[in-house]
N, C-alpha and C. Protein backbone atom coordinates (compact mmCIF):
# COMPACT_ATOMS: atom_id res chain seq x y z
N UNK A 1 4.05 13.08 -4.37
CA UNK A 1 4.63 11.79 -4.05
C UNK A 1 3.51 10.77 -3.98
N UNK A 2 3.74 9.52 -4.51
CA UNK A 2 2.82 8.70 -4.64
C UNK A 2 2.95 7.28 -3.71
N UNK A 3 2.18 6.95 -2.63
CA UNK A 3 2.60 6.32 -1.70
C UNK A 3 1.63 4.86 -2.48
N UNK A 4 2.57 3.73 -2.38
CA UNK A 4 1.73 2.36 -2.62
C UNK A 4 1.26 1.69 -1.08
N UNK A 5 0.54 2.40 -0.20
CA UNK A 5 0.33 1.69 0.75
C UNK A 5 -0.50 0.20 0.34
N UNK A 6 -0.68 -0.81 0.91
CA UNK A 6 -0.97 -2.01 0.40
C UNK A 6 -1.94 -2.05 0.56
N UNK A 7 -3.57 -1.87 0.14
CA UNK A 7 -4.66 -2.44 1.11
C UNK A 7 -5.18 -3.08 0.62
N UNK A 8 -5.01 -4.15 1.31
CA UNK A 8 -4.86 -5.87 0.82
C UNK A 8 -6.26 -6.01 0.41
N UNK A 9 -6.93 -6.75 -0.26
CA UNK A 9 -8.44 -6.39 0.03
C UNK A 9 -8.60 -7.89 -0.24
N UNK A 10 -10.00 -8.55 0.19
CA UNK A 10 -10.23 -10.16 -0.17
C UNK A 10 -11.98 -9.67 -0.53
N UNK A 11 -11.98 -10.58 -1.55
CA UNK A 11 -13.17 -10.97 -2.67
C UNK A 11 -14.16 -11.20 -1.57
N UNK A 12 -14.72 -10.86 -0.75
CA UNK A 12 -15.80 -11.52 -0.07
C UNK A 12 -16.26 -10.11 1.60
N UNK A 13 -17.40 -9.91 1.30
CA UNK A 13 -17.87 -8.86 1.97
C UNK A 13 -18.49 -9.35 3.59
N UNK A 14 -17.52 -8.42 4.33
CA UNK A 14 -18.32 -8.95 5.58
C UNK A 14 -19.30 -7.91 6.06
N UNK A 15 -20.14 -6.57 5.00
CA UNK A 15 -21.11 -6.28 5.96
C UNK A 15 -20.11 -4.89 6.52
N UNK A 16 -18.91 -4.50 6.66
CA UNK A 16 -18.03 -3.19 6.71
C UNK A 16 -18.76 -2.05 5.57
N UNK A 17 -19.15 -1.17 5.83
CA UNK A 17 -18.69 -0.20 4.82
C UNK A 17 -18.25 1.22 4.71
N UNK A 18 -16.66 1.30 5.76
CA UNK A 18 -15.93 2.11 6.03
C UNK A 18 -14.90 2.40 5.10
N UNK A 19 -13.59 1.52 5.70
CA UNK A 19 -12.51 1.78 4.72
C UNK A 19 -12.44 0.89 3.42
N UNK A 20 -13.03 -0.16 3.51
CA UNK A 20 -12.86 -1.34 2.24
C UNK A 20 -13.71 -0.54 0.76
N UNK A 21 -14.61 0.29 1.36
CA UNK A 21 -15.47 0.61 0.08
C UNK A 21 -14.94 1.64 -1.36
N UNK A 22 -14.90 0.94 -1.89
CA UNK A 22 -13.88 0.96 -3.30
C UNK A 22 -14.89 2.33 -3.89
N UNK A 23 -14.28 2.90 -4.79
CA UNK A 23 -14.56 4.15 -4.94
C UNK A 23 -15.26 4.20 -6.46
N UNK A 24 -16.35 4.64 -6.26
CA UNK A 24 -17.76 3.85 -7.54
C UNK A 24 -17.95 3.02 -7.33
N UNK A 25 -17.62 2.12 -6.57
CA UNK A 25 -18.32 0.61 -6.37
C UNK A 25 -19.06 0.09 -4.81
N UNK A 26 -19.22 -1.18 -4.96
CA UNK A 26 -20.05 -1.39 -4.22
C UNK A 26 -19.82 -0.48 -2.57
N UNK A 27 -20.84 -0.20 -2.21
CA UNK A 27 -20.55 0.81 -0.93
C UNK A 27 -20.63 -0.19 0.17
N UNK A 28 -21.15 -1.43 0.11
CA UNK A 28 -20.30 -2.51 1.38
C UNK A 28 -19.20 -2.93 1.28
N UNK A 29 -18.27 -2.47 1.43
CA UNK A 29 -16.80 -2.75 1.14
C UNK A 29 -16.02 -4.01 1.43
N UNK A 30 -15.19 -4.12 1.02
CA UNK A 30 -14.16 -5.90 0.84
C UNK A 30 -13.74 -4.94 2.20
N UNK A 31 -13.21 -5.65 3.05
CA UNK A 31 -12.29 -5.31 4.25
C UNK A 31 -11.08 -5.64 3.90
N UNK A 32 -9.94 -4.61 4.44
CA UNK A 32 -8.84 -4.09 3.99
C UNK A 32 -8.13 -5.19 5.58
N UNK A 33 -7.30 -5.43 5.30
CA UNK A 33 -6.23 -5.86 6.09
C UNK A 33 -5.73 -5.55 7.74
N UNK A 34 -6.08 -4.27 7.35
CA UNK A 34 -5.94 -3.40 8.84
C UNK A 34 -7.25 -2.66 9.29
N UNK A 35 -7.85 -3.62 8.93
CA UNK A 35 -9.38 -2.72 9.49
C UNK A 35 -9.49 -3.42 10.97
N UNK A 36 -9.52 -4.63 11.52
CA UNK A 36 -9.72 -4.90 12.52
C UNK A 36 -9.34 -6.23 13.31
N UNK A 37 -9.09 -6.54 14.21
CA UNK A 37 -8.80 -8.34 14.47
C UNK A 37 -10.26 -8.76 14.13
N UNK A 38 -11.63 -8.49 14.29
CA UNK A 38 -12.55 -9.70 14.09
C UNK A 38 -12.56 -9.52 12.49
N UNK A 39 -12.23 -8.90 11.56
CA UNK A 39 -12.13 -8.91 10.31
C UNK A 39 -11.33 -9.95 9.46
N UNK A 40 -9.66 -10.04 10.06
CA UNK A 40 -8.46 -10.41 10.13
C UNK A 40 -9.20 -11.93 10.14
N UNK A 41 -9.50 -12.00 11.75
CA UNK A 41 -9.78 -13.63 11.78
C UNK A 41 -10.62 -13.77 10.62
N UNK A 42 -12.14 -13.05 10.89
CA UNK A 42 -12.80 -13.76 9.90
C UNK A 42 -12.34 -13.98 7.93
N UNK A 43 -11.89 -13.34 7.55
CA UNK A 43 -11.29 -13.01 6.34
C UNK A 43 -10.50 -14.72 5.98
N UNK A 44 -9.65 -14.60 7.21
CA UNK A 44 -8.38 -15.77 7.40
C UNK A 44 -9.56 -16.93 7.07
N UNK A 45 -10.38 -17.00 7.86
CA UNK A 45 -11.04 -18.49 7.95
C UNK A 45 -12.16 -18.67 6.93
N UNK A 46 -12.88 -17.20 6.14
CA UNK A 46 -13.64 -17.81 5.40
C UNK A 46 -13.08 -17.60 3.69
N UNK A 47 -11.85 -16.59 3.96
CA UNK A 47 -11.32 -16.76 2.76
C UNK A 47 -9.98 -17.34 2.21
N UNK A 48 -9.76 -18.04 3.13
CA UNK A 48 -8.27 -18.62 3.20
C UNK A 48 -8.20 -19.93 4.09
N UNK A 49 -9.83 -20.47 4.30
CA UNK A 49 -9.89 -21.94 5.03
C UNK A 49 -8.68 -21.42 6.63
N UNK A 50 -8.66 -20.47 7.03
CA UNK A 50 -8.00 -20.78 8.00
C UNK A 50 -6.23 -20.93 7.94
N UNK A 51 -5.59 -20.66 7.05
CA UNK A 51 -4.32 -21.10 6.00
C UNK A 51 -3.59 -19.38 5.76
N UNK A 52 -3.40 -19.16 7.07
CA UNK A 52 -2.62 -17.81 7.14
C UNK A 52 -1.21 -17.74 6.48
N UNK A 53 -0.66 -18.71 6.02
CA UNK A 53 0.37 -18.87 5.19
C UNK A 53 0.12 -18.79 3.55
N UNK A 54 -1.42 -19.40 3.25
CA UNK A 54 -1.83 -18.77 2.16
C UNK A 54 -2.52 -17.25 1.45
N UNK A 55 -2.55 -16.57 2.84
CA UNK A 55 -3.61 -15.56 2.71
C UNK A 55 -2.00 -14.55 2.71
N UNK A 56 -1.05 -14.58 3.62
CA UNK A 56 -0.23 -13.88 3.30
C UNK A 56 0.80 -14.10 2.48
N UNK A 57 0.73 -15.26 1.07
CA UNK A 57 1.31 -15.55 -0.47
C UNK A 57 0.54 -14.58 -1.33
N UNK A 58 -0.91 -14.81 -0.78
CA UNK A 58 -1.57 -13.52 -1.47
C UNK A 58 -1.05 -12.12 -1.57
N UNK A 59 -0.94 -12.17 -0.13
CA UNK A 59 -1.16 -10.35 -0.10
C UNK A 59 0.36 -10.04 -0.86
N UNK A 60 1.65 -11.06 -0.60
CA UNK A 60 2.34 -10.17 -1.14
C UNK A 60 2.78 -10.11 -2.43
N UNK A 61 2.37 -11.26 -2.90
CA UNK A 61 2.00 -11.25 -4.78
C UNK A 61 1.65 -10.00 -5.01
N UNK A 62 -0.13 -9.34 -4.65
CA UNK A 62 -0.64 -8.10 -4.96
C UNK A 62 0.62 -6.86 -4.49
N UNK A 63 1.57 -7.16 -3.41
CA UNK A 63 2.29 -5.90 -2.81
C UNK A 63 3.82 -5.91 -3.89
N UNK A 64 3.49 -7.12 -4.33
CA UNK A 64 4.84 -6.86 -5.89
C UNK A 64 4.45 -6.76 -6.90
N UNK A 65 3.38 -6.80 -7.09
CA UNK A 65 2.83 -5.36 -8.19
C UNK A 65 3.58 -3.96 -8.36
N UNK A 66 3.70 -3.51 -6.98
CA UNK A 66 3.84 -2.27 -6.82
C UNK A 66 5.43 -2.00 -7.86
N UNK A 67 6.06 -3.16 -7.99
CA UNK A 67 7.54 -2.79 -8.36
C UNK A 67 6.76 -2.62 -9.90
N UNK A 68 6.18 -2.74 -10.58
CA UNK A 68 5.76 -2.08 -11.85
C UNK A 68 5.16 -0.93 -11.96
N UNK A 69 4.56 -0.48 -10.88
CA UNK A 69 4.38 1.02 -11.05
C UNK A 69 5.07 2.10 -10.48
N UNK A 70 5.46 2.67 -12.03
CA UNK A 70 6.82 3.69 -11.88
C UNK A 70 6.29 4.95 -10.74
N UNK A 71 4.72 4.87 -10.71
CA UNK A 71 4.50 6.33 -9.91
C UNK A 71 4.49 6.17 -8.25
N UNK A 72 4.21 4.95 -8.03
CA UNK A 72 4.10 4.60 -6.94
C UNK A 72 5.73 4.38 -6.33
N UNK A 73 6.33 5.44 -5.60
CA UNK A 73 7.57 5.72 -4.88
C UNK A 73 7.67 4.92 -3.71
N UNK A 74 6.98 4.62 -2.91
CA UNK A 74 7.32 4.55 -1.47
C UNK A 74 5.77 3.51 -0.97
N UNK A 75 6.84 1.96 -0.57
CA UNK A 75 6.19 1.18 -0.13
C UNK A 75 5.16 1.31 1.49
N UNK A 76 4.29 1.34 1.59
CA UNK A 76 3.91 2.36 2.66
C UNK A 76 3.96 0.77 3.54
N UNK A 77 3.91 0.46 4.94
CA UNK A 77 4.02 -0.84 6.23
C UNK A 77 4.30 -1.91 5.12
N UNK A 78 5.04 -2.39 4.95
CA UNK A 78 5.10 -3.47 3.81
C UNK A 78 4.63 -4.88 4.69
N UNK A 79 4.79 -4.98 5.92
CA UNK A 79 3.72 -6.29 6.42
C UNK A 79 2.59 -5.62 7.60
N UNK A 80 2.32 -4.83 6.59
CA UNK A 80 0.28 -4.56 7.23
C UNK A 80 0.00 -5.73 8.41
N UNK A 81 0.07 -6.85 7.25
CA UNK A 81 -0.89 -7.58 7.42
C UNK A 81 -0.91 -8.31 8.96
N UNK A 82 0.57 -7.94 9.20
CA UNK A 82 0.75 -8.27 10.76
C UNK A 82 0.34 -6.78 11.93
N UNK A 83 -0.41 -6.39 11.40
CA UNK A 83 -0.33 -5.38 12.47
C UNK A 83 -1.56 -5.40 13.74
N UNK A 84 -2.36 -6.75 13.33
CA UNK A 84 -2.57 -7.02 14.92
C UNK A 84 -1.90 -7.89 16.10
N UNK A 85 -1.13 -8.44 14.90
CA UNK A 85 -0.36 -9.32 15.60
C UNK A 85 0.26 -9.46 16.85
N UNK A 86 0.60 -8.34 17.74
CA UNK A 86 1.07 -8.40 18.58
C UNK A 86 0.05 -8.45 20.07
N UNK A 87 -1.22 -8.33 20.03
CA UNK A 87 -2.62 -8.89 20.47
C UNK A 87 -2.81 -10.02 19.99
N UNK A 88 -2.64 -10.28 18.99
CA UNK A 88 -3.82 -11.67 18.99
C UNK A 88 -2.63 -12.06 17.30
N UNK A 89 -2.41 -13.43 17.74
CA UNK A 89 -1.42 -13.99 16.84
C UNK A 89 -2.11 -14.21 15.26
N UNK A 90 -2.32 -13.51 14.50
CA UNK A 90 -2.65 -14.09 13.01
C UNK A 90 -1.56 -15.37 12.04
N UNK A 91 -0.41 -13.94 11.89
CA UNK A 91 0.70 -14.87 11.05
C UNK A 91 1.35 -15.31 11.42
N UNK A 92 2.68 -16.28 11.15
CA UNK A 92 3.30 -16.76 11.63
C UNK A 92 4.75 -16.40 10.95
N UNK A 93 5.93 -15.42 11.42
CA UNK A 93 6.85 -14.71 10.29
C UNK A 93 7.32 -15.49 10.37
N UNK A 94 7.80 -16.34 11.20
CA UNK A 94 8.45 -17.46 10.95
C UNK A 94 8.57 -18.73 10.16
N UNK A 95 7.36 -18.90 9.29
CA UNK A 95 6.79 -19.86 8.54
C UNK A 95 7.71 -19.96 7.15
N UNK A 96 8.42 -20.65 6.66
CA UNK A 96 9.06 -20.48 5.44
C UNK A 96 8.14 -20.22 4.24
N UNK A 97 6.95 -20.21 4.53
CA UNK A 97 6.51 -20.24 3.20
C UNK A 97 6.45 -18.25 3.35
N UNK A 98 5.46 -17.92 4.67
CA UNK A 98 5.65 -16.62 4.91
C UNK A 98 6.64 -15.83 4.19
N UNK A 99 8.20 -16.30 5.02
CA UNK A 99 9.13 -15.55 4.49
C UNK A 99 9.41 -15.63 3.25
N UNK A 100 9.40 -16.88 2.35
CA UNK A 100 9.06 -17.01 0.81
C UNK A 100 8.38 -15.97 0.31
N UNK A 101 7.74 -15.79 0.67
CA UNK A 101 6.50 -14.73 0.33
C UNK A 101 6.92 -13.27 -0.09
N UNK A 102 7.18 -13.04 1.24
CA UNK A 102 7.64 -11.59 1.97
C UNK A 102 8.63 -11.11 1.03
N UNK A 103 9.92 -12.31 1.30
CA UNK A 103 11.41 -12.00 0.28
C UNK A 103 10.91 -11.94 -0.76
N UNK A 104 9.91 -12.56 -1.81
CA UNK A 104 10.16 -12.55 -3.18
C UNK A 104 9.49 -11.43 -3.52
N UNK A 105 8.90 -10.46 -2.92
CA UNK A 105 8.09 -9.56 -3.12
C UNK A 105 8.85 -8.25 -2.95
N UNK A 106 9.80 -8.40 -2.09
CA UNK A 106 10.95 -7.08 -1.37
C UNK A 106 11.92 -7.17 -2.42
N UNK A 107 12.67 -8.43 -2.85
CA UNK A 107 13.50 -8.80 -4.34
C UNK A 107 12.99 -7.29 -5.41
N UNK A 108 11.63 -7.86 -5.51
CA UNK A 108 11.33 -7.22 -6.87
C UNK A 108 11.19 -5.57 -6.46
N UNK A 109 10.86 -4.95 -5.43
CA UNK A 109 10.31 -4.30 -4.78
C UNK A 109 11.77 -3.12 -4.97
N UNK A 110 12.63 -4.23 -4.23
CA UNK A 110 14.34 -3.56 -3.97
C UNK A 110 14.82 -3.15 -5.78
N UNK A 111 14.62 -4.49 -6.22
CA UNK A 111 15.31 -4.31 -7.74
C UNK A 111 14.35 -2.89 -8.31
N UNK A 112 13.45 -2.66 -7.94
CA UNK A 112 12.49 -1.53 -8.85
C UNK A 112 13.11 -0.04 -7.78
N UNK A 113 13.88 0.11 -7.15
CA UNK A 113 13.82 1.36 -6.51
C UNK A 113 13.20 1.89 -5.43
N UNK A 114 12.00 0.89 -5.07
CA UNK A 114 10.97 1.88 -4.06
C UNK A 114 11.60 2.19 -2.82
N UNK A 115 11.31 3.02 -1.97
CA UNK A 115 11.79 3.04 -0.97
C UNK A 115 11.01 2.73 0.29
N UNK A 116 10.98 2.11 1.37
CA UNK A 116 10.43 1.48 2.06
C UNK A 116 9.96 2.13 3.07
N UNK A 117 8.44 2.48 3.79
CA UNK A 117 8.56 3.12 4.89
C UNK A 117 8.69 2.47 6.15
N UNK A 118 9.09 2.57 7.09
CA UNK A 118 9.22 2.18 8.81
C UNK A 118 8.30 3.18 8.88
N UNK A 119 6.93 2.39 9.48
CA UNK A 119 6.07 3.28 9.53
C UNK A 119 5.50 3.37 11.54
N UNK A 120 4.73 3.80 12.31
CA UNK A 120 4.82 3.97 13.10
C UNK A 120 3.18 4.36 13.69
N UNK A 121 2.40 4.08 12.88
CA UNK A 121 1.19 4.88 12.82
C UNK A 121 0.21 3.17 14.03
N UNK A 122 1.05 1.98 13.44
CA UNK A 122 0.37 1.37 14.60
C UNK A 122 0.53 1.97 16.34
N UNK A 123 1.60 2.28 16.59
CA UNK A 123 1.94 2.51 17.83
C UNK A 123 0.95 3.43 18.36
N UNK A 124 0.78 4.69 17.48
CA UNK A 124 -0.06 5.88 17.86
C UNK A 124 -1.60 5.38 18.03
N UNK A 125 -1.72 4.20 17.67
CA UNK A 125 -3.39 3.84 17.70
C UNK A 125 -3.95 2.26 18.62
N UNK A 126 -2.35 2.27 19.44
CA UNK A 126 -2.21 0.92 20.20
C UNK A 126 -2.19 -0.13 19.84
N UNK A 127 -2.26 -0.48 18.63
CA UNK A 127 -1.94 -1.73 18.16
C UNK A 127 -0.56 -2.38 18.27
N UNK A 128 0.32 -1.78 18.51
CA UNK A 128 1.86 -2.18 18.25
C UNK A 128 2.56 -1.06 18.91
N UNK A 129 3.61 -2.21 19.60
CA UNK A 129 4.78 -1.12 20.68
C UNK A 129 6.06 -1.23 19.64
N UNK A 130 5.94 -1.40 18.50
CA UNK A 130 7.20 -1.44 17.82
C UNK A 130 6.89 -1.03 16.25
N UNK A 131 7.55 -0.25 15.57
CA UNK A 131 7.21 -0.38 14.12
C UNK A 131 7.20 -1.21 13.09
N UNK A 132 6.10 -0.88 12.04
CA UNK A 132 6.46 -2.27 10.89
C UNK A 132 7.23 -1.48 9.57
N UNK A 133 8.23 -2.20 9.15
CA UNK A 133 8.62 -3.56 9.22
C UNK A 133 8.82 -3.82 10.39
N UNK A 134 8.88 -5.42 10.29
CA UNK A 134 9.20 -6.32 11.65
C UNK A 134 10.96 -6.07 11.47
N UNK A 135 11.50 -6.34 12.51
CA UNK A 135 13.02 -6.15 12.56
C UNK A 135 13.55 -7.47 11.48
N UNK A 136 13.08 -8.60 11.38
CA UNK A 136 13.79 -9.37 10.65
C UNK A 136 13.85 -8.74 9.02
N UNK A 137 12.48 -8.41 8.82
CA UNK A 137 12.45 -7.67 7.38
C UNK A 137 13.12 -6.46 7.35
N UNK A 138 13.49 -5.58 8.50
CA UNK A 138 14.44 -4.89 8.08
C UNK A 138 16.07 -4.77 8.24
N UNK A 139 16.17 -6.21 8.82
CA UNK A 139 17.43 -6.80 8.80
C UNK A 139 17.70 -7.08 7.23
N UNK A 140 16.63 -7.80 6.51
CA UNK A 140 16.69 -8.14 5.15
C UNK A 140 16.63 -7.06 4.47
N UNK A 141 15.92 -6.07 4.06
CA UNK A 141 15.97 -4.61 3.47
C UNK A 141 17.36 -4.36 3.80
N UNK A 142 17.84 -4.06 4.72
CA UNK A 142 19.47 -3.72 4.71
C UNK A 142 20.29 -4.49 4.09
N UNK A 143 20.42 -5.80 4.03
CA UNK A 143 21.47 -7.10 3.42
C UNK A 143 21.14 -6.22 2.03
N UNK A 144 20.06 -5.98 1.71
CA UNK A 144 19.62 -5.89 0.33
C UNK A 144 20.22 -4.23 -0.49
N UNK A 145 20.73 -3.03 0.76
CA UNK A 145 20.79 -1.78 0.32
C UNK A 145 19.55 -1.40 -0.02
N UNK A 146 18.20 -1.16 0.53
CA UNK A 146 17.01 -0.64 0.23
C UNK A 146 17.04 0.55 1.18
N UNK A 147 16.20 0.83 0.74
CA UNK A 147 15.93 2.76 1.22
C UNK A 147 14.65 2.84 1.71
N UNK A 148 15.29 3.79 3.13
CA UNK A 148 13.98 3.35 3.79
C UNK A 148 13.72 4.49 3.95
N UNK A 149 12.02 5.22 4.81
CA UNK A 149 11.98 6.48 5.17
C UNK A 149 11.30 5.94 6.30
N UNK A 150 10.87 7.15 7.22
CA UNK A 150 10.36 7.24 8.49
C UNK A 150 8.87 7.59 8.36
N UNK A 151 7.86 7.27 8.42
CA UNK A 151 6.43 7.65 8.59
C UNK A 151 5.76 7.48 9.77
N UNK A 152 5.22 8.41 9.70
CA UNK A 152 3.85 7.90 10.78
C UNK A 152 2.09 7.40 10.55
N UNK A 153 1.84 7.51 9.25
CA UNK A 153 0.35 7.72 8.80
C UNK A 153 -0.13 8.29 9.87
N UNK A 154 0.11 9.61 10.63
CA UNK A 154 -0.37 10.30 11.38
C UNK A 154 -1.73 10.89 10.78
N UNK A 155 -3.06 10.69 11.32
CA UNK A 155 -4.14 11.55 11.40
C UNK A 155 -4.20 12.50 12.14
N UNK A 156 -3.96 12.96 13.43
CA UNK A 156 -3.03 13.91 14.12
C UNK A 156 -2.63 14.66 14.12
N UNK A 157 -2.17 16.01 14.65
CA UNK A 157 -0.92 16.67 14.53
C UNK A 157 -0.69 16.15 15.54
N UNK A 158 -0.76 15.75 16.74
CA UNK A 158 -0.57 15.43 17.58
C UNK A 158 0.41 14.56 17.86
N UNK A 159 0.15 13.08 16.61
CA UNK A 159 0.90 12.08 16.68
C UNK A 159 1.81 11.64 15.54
N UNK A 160 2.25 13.48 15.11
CA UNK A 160 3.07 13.34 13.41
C UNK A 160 4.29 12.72 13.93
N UNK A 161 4.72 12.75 14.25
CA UNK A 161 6.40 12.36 14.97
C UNK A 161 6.28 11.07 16.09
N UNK A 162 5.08 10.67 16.17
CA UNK A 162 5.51 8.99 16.80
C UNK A 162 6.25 8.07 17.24
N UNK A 163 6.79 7.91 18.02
CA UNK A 163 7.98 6.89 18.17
C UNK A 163 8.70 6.80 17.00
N UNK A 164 9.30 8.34 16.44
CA UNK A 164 10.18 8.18 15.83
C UNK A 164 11.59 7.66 15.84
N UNK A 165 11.66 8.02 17.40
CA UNK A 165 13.29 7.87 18.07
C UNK A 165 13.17 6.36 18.27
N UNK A 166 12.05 5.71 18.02
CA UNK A 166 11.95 4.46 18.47
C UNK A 166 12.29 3.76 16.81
N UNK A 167 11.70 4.09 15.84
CA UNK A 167 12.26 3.90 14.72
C UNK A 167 13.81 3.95 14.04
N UNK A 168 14.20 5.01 14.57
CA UNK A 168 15.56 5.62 14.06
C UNK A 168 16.34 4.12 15.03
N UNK A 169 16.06 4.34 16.27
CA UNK A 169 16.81 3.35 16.75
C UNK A 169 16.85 1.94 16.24
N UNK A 170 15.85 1.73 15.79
CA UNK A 170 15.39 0.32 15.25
C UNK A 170 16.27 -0.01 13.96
N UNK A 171 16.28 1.02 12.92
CA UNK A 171 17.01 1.05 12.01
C UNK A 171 18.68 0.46 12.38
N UNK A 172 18.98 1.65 13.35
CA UNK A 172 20.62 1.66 13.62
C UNK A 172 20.60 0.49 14.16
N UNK A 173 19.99 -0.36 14.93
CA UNK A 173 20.39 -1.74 15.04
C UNK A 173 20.11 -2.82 14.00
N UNK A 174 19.43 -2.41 12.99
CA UNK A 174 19.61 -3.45 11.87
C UNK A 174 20.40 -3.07 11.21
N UNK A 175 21.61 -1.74 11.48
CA UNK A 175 22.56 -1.77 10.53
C UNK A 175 22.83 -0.72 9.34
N UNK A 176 21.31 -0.10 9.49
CA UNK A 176 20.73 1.61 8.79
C UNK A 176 22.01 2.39 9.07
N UNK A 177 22.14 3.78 8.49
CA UNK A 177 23.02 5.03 8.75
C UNK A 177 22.37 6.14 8.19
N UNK A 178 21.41 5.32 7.39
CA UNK A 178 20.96 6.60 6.42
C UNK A 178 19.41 6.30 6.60
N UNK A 179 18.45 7.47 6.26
CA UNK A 179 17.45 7.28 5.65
C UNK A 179 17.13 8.47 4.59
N UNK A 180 15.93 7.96 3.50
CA UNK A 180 15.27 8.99 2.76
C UNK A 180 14.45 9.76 2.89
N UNK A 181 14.43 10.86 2.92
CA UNK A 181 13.56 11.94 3.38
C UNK A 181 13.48 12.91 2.09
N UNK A 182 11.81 12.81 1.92
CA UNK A 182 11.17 13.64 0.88
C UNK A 182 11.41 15.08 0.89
N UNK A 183 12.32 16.14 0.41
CA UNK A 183 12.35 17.85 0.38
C UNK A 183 11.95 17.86 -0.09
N UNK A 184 10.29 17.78 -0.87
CA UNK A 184 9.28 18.49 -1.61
C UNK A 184 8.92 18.63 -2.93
N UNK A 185 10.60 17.95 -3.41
CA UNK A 185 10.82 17.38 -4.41
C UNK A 185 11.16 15.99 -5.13
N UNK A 186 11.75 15.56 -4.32
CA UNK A 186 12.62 14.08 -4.65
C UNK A 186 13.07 13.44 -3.06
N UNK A 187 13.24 12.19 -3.42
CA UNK A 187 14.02 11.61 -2.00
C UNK A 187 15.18 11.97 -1.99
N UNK A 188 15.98 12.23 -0.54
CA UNK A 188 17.26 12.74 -0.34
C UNK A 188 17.63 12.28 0.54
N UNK A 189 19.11 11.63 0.70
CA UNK A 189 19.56 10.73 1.75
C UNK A 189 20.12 11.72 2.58
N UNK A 190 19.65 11.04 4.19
CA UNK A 190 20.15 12.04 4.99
C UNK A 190 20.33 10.79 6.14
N UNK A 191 21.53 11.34 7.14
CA UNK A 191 22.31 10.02 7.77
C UNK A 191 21.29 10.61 9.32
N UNK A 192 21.04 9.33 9.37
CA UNK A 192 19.92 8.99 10.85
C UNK A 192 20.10 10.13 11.99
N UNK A 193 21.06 10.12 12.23
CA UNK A 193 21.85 10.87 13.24
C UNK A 193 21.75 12.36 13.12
N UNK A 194 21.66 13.31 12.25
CA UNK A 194 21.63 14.08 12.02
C UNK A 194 20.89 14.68 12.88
């Protein structure tokens, strides 16, 4: 299974060379999206003037890509980019241009098949008491009939199953019954509750 997790990356090196460092290439790496809040800020302000409404038109241009590649199944946090957000305010979901953004990228995303994860892996690492998607985006994934699955990006065994029940629930109040779950072969709908 081929997961498109997003990692957003911006043209300009801050001196990281953990997760951003691209593979044969330069070993000071672009910083990835979810590497850190002093990253986040700095990224925002020296590569986006400060214009968090432009930096996330970016990211999700690059995250509707993904609806052209047939191998890439399963949209992995589709708004990363908020995942410090709930510490320290970056984006603003509320911003129409934001949601411009977001929707035209889930459109193409939905029309191509992928299936979406509710992922959970912030919670396990304290960043977030709730999963991403944000509930409005998965109010919209539902209007839309998109298919979602349950993840954790667990490093862990510890923390494979994460506020799952916190997920499942999240779903059933935006309106979910079902989710997709990988048997080893293919996605297979199986109703929440189960």
């Amino acid at each position: 299974i081929f997961f498109a997790v997003n990692g957003f990356r911006v043209a300009t090196n801050y001196g990281g060379d953990k997760k951003g460092a691209a593979k044969g290439g330069d070993p000071a790496a672009y910083p990835t999206v979810d590497d850190s809040p002093e990253t986040t800020r700095r990224f925002l302000a020296e590569a986006f003037g400060g214009d968090s409404d432009a930096a996330a038109e970016c990211y999700f241009v690059q995250l509707r890509r993904v609806a052209d590649a047939p191998r890439a199944q399963v949209v992995g946090h589709f708004d990363l980019l908020t995942k410090f957000d709930e510490k320290e305010r970056f984006f603003d979901e509320t911003s129409p241009r934001y949601r411009a953004a977001a929707l035209n990228a889930m459109d193409a995303l939905v029309s191509a098949g992928k299936v979406f994860e509710v992922n959970t892996g912030a919670i396990s690492r304290g960043w977030r008491t709730t999963p991403y998607p944000s509930r409005w985006i998965l109010e919209q994934l539902r209007r839309r009939n998109a298919r979602v699955t349950i993840a954790s990006d667990s490093h862990h065994a510890a923390t494979v199953d994460c506020a799952f029940d916190d997920a499942q629930r999240l779903l059933e109040a935006c309106g979910f019954e079902e989710i997709w779950a990988f048997d080893g072969k293919a996605f297979v709908k199986r109703r929440i509750k189960e």
